[in-house]
Protein backbone atom coordinates (compact mmCIF):
# COMPACT_ATOMS: atom_id res chain seq x y z
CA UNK A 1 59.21 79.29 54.78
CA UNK A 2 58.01 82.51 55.98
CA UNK A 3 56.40 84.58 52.90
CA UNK A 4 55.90 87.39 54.66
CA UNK A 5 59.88 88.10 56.18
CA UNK A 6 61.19 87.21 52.32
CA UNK A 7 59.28 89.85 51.46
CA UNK A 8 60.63 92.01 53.89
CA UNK A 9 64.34 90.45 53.02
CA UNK A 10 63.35 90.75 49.19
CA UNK A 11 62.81 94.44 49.15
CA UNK A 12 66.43 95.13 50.88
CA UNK A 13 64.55 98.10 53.01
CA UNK A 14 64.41 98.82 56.39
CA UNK A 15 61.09 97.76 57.87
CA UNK A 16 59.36 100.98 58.16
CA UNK A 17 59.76 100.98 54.39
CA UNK A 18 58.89 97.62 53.96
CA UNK A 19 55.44 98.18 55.77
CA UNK A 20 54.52 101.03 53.65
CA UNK A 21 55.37 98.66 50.52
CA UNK A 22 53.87 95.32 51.75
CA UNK A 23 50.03 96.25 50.10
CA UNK A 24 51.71 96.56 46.94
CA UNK A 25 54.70 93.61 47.20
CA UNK A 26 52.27 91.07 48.56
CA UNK A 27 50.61 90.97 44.24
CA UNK A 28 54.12 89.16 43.32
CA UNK A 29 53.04 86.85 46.42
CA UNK A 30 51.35 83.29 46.42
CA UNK A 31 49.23 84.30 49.04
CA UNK A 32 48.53 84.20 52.60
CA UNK A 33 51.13 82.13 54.69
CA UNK A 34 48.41 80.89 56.96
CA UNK A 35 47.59 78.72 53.76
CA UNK A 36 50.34 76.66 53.54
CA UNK A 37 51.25 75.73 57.17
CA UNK A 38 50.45 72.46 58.64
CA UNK A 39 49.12 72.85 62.00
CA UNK A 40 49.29 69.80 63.71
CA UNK A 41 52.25 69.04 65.80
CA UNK A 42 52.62 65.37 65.21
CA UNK A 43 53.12 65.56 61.43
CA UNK A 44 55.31 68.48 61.71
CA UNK A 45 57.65 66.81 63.78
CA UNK A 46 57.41 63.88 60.77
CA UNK A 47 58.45 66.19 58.17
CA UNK A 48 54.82 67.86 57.67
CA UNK A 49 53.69 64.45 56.04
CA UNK A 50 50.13 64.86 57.00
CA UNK A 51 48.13 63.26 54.58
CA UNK A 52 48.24 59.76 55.50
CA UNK A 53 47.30 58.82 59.20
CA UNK A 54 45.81 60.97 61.43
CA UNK A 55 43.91 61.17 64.69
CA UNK A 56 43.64 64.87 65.27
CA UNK A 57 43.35 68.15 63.26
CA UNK A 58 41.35 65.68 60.82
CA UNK A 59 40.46 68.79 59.06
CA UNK A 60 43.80 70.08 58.20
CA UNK A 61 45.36 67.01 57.39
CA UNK A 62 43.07 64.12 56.66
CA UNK A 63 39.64 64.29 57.08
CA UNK A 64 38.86 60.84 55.77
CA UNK A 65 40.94 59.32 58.26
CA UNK A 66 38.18 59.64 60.74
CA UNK A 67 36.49 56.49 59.39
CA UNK A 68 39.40 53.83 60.18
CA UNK A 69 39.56 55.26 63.73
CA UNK A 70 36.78 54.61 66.70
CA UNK A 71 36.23 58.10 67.50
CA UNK A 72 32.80 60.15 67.59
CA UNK A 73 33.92 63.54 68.50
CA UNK A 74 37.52 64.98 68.72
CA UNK A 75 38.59 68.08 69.74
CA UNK A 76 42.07 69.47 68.74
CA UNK A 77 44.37 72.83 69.71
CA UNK A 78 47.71 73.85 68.47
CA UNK A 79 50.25 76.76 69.02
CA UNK A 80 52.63 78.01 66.99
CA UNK A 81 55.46 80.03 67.59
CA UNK A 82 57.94 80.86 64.84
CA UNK A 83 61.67 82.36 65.69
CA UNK A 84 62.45 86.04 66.08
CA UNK A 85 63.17 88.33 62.80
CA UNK A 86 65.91 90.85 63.37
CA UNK A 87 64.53 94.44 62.79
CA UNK A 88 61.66 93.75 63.32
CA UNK A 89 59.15 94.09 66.56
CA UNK A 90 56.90 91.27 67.89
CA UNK A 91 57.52 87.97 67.02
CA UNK A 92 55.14 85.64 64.80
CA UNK A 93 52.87 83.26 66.13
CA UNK A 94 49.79 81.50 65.57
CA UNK A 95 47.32 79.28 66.64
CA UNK A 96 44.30 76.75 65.46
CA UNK A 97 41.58 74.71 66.80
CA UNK A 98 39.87 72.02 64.83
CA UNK A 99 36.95 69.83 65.71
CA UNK A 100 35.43 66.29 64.20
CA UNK A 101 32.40 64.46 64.79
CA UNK A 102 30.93 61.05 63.03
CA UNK A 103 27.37 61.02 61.76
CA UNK A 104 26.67 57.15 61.57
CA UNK A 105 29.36 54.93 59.62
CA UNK A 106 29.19 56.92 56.69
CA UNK A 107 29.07 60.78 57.18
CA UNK A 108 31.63 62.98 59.47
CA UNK A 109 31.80 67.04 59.58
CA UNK A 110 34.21 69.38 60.67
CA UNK A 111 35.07 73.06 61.57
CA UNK A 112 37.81 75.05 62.60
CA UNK A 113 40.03 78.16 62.73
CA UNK A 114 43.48 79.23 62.20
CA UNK A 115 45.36 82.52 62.87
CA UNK A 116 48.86 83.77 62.35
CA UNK A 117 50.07 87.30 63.72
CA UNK A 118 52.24 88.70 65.95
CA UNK A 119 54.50 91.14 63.69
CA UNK A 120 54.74 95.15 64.17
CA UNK A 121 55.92 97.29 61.73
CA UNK A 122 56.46 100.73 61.20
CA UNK A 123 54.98 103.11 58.65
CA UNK A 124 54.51 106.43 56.98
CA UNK A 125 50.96 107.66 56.20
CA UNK A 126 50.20 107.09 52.80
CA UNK A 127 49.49 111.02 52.65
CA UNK A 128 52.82 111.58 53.57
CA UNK A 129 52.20 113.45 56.73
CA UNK A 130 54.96 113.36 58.67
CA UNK A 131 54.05 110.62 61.10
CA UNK A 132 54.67 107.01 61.52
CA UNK A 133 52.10 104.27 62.71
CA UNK A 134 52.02 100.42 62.95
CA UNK A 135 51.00 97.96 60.50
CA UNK A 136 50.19 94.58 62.34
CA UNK A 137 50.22 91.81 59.82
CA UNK A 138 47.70 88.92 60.56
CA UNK A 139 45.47 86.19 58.57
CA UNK A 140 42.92 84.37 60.44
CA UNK A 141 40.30 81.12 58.37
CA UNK A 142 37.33 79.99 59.31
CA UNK A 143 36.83 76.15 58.14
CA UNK A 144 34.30 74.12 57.46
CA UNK A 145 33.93 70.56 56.04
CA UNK A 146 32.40 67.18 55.24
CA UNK A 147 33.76 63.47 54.76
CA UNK A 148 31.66 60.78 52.94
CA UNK A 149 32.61 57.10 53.54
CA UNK A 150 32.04 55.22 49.97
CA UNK A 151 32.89 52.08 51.18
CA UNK A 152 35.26 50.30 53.64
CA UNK A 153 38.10 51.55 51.42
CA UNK A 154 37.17 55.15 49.55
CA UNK A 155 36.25 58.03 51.16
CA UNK A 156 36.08 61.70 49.83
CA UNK A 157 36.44 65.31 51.81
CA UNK A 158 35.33 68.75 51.03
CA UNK A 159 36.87 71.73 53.11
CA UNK A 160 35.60 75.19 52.66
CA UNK A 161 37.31 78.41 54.11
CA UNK A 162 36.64 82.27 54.24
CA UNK A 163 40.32 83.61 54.41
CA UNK A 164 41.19 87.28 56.04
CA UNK A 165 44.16 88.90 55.56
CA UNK A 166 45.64 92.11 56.82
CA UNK A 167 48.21 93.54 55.53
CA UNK A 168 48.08 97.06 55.90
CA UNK A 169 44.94 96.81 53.98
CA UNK A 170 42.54 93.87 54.35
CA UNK A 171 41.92 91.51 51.77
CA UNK A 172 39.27 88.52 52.02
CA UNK A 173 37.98 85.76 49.93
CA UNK A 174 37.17 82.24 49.99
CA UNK A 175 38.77 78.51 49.49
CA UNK A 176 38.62 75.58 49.11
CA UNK A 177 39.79 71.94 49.17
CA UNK A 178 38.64 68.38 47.78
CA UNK A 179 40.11 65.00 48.23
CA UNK A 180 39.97 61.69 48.17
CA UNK A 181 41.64 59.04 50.58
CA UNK A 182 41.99 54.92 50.75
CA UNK A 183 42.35 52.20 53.61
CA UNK A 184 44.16 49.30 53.51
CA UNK A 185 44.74 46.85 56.04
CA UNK A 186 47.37 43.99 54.81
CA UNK A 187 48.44 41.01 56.67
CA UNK A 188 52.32 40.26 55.38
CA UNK A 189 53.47 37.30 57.12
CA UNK A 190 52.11 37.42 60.56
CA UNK A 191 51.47 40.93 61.11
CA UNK A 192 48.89 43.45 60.06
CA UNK A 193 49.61 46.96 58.24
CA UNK A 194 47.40 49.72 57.96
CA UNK A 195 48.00 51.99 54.73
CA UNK A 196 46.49 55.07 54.14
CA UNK A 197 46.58 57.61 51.41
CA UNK A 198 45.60 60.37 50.11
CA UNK A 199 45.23 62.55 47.10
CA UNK A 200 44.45 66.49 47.98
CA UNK A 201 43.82 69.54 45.79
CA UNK A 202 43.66 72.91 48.33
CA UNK A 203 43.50 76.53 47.80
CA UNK A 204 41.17 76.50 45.03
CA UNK A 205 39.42 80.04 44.75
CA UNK A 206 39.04 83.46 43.50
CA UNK A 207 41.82 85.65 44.12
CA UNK A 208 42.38 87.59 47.25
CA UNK A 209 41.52 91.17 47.04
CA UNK A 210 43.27 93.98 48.80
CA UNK A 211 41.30 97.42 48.97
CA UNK A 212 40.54 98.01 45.12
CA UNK A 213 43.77 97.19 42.67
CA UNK A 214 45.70 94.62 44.78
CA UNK A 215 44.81 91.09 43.71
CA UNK A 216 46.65 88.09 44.91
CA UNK A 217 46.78 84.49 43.14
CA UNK A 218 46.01 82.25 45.97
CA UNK A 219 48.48 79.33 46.39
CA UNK A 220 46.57 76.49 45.23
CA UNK A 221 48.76 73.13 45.70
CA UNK A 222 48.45 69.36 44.87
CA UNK A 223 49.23 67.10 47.11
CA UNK A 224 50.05 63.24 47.52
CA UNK A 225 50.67 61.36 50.97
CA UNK A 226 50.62 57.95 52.15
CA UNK A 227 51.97 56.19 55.95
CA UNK A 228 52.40 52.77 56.57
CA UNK A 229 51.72 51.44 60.25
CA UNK A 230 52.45 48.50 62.15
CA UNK A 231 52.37 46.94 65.39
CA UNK A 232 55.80 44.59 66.50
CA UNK A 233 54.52 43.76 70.37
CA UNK A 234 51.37 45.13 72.01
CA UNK A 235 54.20 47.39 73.64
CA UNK A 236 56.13 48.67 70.41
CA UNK A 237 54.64 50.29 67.08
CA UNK A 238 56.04 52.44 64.20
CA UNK A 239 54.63 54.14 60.89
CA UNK A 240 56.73 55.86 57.77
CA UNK A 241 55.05 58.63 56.30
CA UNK A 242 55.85 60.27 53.03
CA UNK A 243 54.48 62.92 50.54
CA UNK A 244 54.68 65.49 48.12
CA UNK A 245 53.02 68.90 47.97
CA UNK A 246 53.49 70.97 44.71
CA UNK A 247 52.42 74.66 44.63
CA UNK A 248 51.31 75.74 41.07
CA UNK A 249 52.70 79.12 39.92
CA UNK A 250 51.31 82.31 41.19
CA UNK A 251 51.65 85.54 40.25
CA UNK A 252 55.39 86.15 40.24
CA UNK A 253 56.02 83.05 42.87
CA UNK A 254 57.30 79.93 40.80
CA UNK A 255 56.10 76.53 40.92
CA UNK A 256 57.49 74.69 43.91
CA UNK A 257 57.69 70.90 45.25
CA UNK A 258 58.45 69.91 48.63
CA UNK A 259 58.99 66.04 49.72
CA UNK A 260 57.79 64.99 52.60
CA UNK A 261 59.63 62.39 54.93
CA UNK A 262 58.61 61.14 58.93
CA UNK A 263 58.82 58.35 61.05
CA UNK A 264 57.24 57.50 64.36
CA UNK A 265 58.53 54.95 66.87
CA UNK A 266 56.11 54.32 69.91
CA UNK A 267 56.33 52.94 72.83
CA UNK A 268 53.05 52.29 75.57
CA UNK A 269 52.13 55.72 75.47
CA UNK A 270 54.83 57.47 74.24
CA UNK A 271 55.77 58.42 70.47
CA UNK A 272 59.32 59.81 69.42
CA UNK A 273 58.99 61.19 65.82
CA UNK A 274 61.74 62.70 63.24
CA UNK A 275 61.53 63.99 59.66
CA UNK A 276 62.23 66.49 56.84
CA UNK A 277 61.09 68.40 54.61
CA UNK A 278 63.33 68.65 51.08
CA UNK A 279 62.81 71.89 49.13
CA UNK A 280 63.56 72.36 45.63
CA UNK A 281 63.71 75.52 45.30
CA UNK A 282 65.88 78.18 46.85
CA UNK A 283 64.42 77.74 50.14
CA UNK A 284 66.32 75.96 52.75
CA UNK A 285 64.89 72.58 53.62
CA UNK A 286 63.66 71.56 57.20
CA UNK A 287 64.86 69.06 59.84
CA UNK A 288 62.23 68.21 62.38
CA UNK A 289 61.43 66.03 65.78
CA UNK A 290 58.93 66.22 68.20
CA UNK A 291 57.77 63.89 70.84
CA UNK A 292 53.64 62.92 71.80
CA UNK A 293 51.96 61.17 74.48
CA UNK A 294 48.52 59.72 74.18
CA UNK A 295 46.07 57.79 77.12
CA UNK A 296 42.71 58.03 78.41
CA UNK A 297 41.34 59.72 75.01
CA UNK A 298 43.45 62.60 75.51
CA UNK A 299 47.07 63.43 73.64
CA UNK A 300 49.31 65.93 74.00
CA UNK A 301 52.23 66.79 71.29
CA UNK A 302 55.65 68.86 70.80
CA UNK A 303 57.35 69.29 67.70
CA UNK A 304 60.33 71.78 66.57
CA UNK A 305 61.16 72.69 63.06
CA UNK A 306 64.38 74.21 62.18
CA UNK A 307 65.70 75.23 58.40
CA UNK A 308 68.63 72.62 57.41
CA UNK A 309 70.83 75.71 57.05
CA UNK A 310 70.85 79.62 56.65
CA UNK A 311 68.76 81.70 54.61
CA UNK A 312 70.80 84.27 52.22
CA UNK A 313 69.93 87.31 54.36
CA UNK A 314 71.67 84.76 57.51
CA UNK A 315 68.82 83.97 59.43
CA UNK A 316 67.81 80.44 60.20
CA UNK A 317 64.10 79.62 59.99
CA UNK A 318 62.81 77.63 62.46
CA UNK A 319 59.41 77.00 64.02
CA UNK A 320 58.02 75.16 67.88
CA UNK A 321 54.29 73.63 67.69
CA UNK A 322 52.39 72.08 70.56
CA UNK A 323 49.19 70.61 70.72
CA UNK A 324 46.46 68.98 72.64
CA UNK A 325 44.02 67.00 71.60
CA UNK A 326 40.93 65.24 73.40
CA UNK A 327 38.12 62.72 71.95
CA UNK A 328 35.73 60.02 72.43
């Protein structure tokens, strides 16, 4: 869910109020938002389960991955564009680009970049001068990482990311993200399954500063995911994913859990997918389906996420990704 607007909703003001506050709300806050969105379109449209499988955005979902696949260097975009806030100008989006490449059987490294803006909102000067101006909220990473192949099974990540945040006043610091993943390829009766999971601990840092006295928690989560994939005729294939991600408490921002829950039938070329996310907290959950299409090394994918119901101020969260992805 959107941090940011439930701050916004939280604080029961109008928004040029709500700007002049959001320095100083932001401490009860887990955090930039920009942390805790998955990026890539096809395991948002399977419920954000993106820690098992994965053939793009390796380094925002499963870096390790990139050893049961053939591919030497992949190159991944995604766009994000979140529904429209009443009351408030501009509307949110964001965007991120990752890229992969294999050094030998054992060694792979990564980099990338994610931003989320888009918001306007109206202020007073904080020396009370009788003028307004506009506080454009926006976080932006810059990614790095490395994947070590310990043997045909085990492999282990490492993902480290300056974060920038602006929020009226900027605040910057850095992060980062270990795990570890397994391979498994079982033969149950007459047909193969490849298994893969993984175990992820992200948003590990120092706090985020903004200015001199504002000091944010960042929202450091554990995370568990595994998919299962099969092939029933060289035509038709399918995979379950499911996971867990639970946020540890920060600042004023309980401890949350979210279960994760996609499928993915494909067909040739084509891939229908459908999942959800369950909340248990207050938040509303998420329903989400996308669709994909992959040949000739390059893949293109759509995915729409949209809150099970209405939020308690009566809007209805929701959230369209696509993304493109090319490798070799």
């Amino acid at each position: 869910m959107n941090h940011l607007w439930n701050i916004i909703k939280q604080t029961k003001l109008v928004p040029v109020l709500a700007a002049l506050a959001l320095p100083a709300l932001v401490q009860a806050q887990s955090g930039p938002e920009l942390l805790t969105v998955n990026p890539d379109a096809r395991s948002a449209a399977m419920g954000d389960a993106s820690l098992g499988r994965a053939k793009r955005m390796y380094i925002y979902t499963n870096p390790s991955a990139i050893f049961s696949t053939d591919c030497l260097v992949d190159a991944s975009v995604s766009f994000m564009g979140y529904s429209k806030f009443d009351g408030v100008d501009g509307r949110q989006w964001g965007t991120a680009v990752g890229l992969a490449g294999r050094l030998g059987e054992r060694h792979a490294v990564f980099g990338g970049f994610r931003y989320i803006g888009g918001l306007k909102l109206e202020a007073f000067s904080e020396q009370g001068i009788d003028r307004n101006y506009t506080i454009k909220p926006a976080d932006y990473t810059i990614d790095l990482g490395y994947a070590y192949s310990i043997s045909r099974h085990w492999a282990a990540h490492a993902v480290l990311s300056y974060v920038n945040s602006q929020i009226g006043q900027m605040g910057e610091t850095m992060a980062a993200a270990v795990g570890i993943s397994r391979i498994d390829e079982l033969l149950l009766g007459n047909r193969f399954y490849y298994w893969r999971t993984q175990v992820q601990v992200s948003n590990l840092g120092p706090e985020l500063t903004y200015g001199k006295e504002t000091k944010v928690k960042l929202p450091t989560t554990l995370a568990l995911g595994t998919e299962l994939a099969t092939s029933f005729t060289p035509s038709w294939s399918a995979a379950l994913a499911v996971g867990a991600r639970h946020q540890l408490k920060a600042g004023e921002t309980k401890a949350t859990t979210d279960i994760n829950v996609g499928a993915e039938a494909s067909f040739r070329q084509w891939s229908l997918r459908a999942g959800s996310v369950i909340r248990t907290d207050d938040s509303p959950s998420m329903l989400t389906a996308g669709l994909g299409f992959d040949g000739y090394g390059f893949e293109v994918s759509a995915a729409y996420q949209v809150a099970a119901s209405k939020s308690d101020a009566g809007d209805r969260f929701g959230r369209m990704l696509l993304g493109l992805r090319y490798n070799f």
